[in-house]
PDB file of N, CA and C in Angstrom:
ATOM      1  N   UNK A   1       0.849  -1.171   0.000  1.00  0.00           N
ATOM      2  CA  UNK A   1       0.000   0.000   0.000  1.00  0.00           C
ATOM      3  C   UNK A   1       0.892   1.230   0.000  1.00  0.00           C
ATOM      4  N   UNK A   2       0.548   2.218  -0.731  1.00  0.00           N
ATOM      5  CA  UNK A   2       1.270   3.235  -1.182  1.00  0.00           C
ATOM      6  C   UNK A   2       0.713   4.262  -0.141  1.00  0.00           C
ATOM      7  N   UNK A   3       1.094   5.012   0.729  1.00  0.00           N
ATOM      8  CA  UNK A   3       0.630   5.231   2.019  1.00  0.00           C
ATOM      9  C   UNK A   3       0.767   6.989   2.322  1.00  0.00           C
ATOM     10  N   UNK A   4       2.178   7.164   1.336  1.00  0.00           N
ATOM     11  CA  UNK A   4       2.434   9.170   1.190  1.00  0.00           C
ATOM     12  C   UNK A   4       2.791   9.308   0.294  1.00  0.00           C
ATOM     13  N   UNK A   5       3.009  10.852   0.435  1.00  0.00           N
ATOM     14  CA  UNK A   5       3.283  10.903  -1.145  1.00  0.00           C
ATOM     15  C   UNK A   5       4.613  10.803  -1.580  1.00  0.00           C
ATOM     16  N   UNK A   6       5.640  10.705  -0.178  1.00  0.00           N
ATOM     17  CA  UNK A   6       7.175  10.370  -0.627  1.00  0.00           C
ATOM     18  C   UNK A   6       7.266   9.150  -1.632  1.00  0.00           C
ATOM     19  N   UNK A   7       6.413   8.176  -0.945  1.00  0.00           N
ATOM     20  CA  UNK A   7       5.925   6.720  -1.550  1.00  0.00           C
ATOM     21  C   UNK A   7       5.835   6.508  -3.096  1.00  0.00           C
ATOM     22  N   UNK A   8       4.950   7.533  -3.385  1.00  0.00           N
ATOM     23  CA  UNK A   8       3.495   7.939  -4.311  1.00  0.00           C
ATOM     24  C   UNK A   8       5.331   8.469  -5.838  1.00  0.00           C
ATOM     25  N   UNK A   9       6.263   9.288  -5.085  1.00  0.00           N
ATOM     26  CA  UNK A   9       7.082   9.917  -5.791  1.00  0.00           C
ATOM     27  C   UNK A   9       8.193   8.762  -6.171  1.00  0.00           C
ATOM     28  N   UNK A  10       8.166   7.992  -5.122  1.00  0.00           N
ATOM     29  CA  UNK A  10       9.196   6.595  -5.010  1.00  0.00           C
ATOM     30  C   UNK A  10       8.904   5.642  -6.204  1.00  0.00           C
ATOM     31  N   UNK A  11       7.749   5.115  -6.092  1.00  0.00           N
ATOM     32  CA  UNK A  11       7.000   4.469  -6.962  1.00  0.00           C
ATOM     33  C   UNK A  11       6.831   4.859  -8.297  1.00  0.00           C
ATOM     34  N   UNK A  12       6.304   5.984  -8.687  1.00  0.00           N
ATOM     35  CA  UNK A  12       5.545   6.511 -10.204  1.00  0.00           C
ATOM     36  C   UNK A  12       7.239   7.423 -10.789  1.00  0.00           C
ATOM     37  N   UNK A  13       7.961   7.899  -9.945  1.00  0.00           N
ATOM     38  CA  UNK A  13       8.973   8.653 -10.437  1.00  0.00           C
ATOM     39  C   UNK A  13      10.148   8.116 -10.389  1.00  0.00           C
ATOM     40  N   UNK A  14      10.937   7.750  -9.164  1.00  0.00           N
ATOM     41  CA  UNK A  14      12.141   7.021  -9.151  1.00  0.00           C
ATOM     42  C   UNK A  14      12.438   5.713  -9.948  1.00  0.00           C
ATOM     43  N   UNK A  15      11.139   4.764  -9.473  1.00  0.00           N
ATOM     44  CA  UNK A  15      11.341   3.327  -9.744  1.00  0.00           C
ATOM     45  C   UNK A  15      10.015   2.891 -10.639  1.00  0.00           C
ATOM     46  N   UNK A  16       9.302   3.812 -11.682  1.00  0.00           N
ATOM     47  CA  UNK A  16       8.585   3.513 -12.600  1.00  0.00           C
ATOM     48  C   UNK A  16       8.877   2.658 -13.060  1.00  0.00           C
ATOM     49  N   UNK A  17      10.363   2.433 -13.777  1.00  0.00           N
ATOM     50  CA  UNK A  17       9.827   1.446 -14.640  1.00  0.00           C
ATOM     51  C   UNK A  17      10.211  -0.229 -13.983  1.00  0.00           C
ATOM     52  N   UNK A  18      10.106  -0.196 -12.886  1.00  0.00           N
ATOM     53  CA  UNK A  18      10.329  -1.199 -12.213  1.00  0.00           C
ATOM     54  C   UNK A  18       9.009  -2.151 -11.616  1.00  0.00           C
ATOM     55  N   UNK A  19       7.636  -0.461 -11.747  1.00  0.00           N
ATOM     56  CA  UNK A  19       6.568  -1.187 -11.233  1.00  0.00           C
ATOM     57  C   UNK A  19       5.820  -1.338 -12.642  1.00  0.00           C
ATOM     58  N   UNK A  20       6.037  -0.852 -13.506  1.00  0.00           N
ATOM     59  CA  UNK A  20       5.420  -0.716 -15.044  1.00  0.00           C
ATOM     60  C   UNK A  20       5.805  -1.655 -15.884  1.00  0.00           C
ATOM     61  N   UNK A  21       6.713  -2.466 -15.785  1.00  0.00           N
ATOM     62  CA  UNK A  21       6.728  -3.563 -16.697  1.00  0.00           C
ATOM     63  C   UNK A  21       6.799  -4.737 -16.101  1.00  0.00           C
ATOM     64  N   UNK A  22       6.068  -5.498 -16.093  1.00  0.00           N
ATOM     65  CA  UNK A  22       5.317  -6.708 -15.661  1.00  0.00           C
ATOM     66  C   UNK A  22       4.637  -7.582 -16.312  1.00  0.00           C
ATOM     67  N   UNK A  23       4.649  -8.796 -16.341  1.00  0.00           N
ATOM     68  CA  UNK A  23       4.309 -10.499 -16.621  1.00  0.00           C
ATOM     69  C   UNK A  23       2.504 -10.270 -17.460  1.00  0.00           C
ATOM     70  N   UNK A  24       2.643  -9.786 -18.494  1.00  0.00           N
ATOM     71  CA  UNK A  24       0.664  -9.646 -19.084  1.00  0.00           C
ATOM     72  C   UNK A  24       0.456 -11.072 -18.365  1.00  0.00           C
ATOM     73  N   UNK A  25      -0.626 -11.442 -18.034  1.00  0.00           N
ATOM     74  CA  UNK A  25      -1.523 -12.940 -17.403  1.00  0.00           C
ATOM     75  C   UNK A  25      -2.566 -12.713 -18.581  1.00  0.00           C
ATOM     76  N   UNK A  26      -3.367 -13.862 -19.071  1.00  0.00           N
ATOM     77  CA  UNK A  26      -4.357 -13.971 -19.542  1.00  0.00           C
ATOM     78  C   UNK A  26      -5.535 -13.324 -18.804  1.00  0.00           C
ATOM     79  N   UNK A  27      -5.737 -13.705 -17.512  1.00  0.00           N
ATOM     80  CA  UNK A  27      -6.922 -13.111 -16.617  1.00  0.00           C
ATOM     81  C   UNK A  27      -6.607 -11.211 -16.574  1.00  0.00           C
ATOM     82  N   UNK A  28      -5.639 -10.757 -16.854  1.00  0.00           N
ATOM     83  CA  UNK A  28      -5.350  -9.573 -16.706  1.00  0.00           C
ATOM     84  C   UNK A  28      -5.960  -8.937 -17.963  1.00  0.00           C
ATOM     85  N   UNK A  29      -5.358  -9.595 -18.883  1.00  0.00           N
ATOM     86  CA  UNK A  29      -5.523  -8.950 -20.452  1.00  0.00           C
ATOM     87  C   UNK A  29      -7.339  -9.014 -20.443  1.00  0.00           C
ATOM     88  N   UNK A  30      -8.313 -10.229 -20.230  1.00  0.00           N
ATOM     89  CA  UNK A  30      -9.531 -10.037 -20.148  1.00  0.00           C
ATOM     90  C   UNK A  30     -10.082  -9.061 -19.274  1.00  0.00           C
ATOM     91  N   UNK A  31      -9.451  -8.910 -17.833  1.00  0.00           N
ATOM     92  CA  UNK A  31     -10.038  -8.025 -16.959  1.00  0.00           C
ATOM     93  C   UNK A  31     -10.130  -6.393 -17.422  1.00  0.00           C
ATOM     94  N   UNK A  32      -8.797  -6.600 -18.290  1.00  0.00           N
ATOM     95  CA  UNK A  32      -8.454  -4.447 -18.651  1.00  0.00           C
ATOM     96  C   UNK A  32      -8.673  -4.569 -19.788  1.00  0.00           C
ATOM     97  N   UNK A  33      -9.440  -5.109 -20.833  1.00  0.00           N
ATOM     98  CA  UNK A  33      -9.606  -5.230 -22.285  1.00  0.00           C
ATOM     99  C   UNK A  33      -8.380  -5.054 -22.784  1.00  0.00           C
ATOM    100  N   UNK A  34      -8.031  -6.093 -22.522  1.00  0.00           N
ATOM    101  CA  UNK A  34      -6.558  -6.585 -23.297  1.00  0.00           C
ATOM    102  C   UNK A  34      -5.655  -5.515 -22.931  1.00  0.00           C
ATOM    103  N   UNK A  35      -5.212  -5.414 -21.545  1.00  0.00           N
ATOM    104  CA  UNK A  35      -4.408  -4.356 -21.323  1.00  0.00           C
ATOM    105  C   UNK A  35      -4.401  -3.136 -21.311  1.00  0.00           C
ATOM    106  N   UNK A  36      -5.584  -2.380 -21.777  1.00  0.00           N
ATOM    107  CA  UNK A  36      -6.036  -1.169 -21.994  1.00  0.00           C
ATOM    108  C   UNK A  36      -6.198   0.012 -21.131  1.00  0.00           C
ATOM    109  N   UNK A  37      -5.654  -0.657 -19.462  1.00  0.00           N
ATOM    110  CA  UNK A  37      -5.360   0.717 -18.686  1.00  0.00           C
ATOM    111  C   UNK A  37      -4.232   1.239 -18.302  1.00  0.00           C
ATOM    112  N   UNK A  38      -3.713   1.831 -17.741  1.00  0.00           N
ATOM    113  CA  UNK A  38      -2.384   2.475 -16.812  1.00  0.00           C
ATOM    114  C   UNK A  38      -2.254   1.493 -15.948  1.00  0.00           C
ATOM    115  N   UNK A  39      -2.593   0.939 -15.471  1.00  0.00           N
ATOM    116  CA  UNK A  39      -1.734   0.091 -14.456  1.00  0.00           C
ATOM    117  C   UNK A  39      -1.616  -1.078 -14.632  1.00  0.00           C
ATOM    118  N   UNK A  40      -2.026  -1.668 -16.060  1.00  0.00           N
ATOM    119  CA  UNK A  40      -1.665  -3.001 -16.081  1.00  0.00           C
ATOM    120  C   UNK A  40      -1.058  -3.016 -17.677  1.00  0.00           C
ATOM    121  N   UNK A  41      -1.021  -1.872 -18.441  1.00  0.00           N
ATOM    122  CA  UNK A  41      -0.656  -1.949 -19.995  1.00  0.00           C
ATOM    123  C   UNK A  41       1.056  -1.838 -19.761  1.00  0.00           C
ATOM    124  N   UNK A  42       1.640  -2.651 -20.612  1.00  0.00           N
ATOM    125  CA  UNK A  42       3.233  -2.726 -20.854  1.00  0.00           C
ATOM    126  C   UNK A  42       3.674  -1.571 -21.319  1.00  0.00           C
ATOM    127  N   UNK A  43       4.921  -1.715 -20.504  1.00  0.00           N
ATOM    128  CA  UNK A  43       5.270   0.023 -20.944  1.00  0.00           C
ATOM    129  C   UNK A  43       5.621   0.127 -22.556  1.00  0.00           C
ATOM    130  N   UNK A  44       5.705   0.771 -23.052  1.00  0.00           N
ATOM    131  CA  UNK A  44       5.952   1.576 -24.246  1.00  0.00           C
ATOM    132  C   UNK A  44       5.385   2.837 -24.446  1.00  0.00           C
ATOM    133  N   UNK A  45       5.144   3.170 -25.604  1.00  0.00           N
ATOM    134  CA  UNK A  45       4.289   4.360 -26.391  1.00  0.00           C
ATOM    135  C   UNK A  45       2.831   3.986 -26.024  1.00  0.00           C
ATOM    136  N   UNK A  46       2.270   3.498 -25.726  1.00  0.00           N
ATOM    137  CA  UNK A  46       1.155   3.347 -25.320  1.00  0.00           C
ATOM    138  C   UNK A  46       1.190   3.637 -23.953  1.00  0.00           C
ATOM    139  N   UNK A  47       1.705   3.214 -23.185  1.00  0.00           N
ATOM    140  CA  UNK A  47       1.678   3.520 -21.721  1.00  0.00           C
ATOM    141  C   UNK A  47       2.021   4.618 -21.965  1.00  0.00           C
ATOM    142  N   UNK A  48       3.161   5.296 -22.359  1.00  0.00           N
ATOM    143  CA  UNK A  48       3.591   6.591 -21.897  1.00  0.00           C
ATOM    144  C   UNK A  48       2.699   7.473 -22.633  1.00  0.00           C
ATOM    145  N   UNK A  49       1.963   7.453 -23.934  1.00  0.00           N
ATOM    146  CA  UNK A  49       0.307   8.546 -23.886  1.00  0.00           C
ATOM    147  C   UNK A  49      -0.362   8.223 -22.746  1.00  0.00           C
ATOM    148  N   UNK A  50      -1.052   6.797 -22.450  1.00  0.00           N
ATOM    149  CA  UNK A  50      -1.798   6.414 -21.841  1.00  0.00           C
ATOM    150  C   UNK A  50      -1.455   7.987 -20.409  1.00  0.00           C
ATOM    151  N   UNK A  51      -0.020   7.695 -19.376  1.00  0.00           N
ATOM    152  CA  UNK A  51       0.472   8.116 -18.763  1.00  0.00           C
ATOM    153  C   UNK A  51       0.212   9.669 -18.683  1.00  0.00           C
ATOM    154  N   UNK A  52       0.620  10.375 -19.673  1.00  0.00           N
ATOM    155  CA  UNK A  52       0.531  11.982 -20.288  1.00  0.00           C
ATOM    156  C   UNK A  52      -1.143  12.491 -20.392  1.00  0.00           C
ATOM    157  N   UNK A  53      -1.771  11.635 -20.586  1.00  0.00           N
ATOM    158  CA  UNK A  53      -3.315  12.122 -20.856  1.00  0.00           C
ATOM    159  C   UNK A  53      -3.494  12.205 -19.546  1.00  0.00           C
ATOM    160  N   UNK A  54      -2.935  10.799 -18.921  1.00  0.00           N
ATOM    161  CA  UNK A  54      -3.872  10.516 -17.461  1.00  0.00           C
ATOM    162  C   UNK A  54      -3.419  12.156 -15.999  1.00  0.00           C
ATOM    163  N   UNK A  55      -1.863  12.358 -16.521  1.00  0.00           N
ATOM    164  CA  UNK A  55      -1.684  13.339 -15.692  1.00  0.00           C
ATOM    165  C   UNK A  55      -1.803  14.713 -16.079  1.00  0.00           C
ATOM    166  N   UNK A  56      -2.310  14.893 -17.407  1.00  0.00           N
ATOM    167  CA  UNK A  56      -2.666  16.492 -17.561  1.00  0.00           C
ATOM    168  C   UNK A  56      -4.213  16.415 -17.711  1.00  0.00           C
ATOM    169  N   UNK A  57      -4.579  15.279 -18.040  1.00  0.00           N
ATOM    170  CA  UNK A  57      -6.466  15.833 -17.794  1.00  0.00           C
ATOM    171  C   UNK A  57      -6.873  14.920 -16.403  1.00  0.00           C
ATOM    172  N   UNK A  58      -6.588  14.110 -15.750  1.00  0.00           N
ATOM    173  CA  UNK A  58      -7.280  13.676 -14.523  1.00  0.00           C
ATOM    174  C   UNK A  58      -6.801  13.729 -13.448  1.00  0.00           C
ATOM    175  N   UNK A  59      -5.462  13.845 -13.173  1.00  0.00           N
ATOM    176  CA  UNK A  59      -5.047  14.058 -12.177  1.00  0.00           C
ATOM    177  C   UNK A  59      -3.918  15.403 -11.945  1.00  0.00           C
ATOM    178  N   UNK A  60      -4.569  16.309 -12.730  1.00  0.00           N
ATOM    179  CA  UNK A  60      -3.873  17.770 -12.612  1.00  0.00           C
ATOM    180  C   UNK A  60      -4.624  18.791 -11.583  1.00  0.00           C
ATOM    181  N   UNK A  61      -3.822  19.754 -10.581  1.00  0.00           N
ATOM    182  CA  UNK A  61      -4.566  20.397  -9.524  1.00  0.00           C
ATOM    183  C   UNK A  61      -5.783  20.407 -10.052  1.00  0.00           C
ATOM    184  N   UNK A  62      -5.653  21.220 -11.561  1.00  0.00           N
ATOM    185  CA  UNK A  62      -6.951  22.202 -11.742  1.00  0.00           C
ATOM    186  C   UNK A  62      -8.427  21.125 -11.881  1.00  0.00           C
ATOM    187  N   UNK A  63      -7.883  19.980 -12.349  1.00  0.00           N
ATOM    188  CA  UNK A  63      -9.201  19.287 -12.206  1.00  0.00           C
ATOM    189  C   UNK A  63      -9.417  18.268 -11.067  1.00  0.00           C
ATOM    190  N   UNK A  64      -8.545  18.090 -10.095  1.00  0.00           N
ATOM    191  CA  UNK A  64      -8.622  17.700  -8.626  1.00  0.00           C
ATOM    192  C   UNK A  64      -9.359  18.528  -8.171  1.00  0.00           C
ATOM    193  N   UNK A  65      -9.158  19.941  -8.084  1.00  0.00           N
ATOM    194  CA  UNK A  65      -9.609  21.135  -7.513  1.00  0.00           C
ATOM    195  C   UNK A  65     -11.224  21.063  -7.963  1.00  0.00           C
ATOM    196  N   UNK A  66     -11.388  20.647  -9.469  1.00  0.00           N
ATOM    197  CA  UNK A  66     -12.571  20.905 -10.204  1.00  0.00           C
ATOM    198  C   UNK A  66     -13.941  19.814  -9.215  1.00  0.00           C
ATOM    199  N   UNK A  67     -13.329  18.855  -8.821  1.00  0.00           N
ATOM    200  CA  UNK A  67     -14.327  18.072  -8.586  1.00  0.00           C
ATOM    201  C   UNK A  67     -14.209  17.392  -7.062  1.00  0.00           C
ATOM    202  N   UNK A  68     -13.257  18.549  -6.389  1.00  0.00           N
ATOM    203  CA  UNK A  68     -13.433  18.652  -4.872  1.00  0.00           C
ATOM    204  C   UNK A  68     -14.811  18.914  -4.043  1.00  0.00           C
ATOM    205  N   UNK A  69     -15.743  18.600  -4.699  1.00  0.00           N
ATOM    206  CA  UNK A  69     -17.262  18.730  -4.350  1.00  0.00           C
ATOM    207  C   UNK A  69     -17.907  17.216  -4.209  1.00  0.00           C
ATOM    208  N   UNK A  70     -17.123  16.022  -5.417  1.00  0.00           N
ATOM    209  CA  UNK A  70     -17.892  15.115  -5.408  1.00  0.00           C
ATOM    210  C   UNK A  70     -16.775  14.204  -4.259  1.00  0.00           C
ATOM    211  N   UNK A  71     -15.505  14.848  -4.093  1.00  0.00           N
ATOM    212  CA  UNK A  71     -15.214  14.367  -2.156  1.00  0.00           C
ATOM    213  C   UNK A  71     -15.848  14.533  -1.498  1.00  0.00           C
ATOM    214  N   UNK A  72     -16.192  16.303  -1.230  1.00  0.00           N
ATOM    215  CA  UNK A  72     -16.692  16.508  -0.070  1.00  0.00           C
ATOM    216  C   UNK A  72     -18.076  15.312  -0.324  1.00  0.00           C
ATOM    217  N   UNK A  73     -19.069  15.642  -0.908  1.00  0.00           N
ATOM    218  CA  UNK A  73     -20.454  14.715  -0.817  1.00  0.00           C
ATOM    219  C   UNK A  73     -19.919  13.258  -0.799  1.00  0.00           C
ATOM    220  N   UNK A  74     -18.595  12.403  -1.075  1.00  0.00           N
ATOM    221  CA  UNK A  74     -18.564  11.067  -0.758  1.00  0.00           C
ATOM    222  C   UNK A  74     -18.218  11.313   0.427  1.00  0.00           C
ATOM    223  N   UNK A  75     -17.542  11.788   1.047  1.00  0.00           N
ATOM    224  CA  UNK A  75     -17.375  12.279   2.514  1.00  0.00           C
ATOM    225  C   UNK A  75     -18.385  12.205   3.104  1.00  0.00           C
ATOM    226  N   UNK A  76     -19.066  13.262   3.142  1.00  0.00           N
ATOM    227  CA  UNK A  76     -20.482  13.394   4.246  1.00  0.00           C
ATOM    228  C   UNK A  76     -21.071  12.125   3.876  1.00  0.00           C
ATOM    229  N   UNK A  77     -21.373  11.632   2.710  1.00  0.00           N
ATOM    230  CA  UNK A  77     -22.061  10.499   2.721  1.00  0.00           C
ATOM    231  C   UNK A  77     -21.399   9.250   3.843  1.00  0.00           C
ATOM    232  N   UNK A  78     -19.762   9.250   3.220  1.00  0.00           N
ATOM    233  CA  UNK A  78     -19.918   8.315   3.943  1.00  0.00           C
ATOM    234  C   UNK A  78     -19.976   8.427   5.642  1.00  0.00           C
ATOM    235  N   UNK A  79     -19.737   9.933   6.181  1.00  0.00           N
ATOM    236  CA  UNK A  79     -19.710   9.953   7.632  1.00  0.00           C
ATOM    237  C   UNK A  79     -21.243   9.372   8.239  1.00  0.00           C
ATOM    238  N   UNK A  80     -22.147   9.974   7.066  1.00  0.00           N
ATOM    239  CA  UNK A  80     -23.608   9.781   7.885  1.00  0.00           C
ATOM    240  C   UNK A  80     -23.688   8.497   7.778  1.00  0.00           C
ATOM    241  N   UNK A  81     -23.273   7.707   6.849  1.00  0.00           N
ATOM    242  CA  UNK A  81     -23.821   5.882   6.829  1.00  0.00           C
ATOM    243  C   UNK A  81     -23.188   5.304   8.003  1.00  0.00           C
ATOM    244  N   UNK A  82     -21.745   6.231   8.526  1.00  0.00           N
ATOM    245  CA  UNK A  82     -21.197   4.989   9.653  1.00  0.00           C
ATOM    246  C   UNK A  82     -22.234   5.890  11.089  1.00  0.00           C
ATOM    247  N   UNK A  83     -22.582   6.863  10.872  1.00  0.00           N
ATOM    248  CA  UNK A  83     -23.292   7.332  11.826  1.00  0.00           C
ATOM    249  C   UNK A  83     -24.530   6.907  12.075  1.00  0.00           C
ATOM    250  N   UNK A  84     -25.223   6.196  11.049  1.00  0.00           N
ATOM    251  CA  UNK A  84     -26.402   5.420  10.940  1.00  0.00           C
ATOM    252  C   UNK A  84     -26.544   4.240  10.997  1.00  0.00           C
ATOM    253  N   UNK A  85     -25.379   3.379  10.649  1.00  0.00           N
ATOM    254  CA  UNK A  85     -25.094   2.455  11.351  1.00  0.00           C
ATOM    255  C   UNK A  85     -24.696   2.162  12.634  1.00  0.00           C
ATOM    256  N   UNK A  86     -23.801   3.228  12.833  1.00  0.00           N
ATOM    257  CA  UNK A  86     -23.671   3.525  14.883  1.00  0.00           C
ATOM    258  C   UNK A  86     -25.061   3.204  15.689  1.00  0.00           C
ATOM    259  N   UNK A  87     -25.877   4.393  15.229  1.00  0.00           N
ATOM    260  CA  UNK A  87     -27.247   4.705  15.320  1.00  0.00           C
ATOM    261  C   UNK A  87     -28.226   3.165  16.425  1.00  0.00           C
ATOM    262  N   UNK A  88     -27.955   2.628  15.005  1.00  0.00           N
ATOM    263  CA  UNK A  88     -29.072   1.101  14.829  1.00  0.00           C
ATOM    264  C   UNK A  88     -28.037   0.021  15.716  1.00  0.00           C
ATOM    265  N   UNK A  89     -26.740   0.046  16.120  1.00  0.00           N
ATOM    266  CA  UNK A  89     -26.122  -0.716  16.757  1.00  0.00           C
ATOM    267  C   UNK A  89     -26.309  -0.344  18.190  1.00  0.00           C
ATOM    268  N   UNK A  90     -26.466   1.077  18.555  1.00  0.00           N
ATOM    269  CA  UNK A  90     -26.405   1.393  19.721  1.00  0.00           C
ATOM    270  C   UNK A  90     -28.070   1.031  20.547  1.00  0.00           C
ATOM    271  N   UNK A  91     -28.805   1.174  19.641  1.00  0.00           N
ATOM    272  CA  UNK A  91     -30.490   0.845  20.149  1.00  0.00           C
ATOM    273  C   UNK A  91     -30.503  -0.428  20.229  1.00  0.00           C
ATOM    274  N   UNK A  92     -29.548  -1.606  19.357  1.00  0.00           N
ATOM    275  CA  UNK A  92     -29.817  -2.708  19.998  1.00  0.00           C
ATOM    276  C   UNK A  92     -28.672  -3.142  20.982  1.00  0.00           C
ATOM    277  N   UNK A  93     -27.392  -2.634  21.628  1.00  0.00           N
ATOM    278  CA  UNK A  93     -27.044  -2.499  22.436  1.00  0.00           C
ATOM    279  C   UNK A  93     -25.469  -2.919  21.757  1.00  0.00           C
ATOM    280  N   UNK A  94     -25.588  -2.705  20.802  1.00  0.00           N
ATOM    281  CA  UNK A  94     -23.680  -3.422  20.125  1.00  0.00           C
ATOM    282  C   UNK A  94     -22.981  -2.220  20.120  1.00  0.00           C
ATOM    283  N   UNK A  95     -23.227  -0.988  19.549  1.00  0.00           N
ATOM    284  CA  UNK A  95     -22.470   0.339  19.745  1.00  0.00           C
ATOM    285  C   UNK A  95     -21.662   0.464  19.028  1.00  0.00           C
ATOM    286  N   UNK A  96     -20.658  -0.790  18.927  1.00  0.00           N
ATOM    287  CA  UNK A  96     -19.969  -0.443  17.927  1.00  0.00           C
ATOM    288  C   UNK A  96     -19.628  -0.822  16.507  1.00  0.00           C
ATOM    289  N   UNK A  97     -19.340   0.225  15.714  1.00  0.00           N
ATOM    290  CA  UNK A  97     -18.926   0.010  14.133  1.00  0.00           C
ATOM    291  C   UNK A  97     -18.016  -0.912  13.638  1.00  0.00           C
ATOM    292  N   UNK A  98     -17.997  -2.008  12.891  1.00  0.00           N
ATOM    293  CA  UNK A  98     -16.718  -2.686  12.897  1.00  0.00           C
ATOM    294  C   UNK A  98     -16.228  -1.720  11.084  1.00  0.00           C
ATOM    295  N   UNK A  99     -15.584  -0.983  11.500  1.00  0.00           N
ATOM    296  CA  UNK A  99     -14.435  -0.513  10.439  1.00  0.00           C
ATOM    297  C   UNK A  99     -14.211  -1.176   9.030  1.00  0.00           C
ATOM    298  N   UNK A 100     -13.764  -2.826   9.508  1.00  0.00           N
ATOM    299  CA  UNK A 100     -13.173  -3.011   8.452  1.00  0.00           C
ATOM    300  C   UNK A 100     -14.351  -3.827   7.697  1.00  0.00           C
ATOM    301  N   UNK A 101     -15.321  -4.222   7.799  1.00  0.00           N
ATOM    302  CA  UNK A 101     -17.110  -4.186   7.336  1.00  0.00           C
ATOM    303  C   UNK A 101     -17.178  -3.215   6.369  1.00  0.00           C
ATOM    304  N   UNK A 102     -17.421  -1.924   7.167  1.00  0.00           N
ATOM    305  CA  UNK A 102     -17.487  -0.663   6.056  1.00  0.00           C
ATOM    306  C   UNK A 102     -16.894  -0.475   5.020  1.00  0.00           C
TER     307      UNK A 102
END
């Protein structure tokens, strides 16, 4: 689990191509239509557009920033579901949330 962003810089920048080229599996190639995403397509020219699109249109501030609304609402959503589940545990006397359930 990739855990900060020292990690996040370790991984995608230092030692890319160490996590980017990897063993295609048959079950892989069916799961990503034949390889067809960023994290499971072999590096080349394909990965590296694949790569360039993915970090100037989806994961650039301005459109992180753009759709810092549909956090906040998965946020509150999810605070109120563990709060509603609290809720219904505490009236029948369990209280508590098990975490890793959620």
């Amino acid at each position: 689990v990739v855990s900060s962003p020292e990690m996040v810089r370790e991984c995608l920048g230092t030692n890319d191509m160490v996590f980017v080229d990897r063993p295609q599996t048959i079950f892989v190639e069916h799961l990503t239509y034949n390889s067809a995403n960023l994290g499971f397509s072999p590096y080349g020219p394909y990965w590296r557009n694949l790569r360039k699109i993915t970090t100037l249109n989806l994961l650039s501030n301005q459109r992180v920033n753009m759709l810092s609304h549909v956090k906040t609402s998965e946020l509150r959503s999810a605070i109120k579901e563990i709060h509603d589940d609290y809720a219904v545990r505490r009236e029948s006397g369990a209280g508590l949330v098990d975490m890793k359930k959620w």
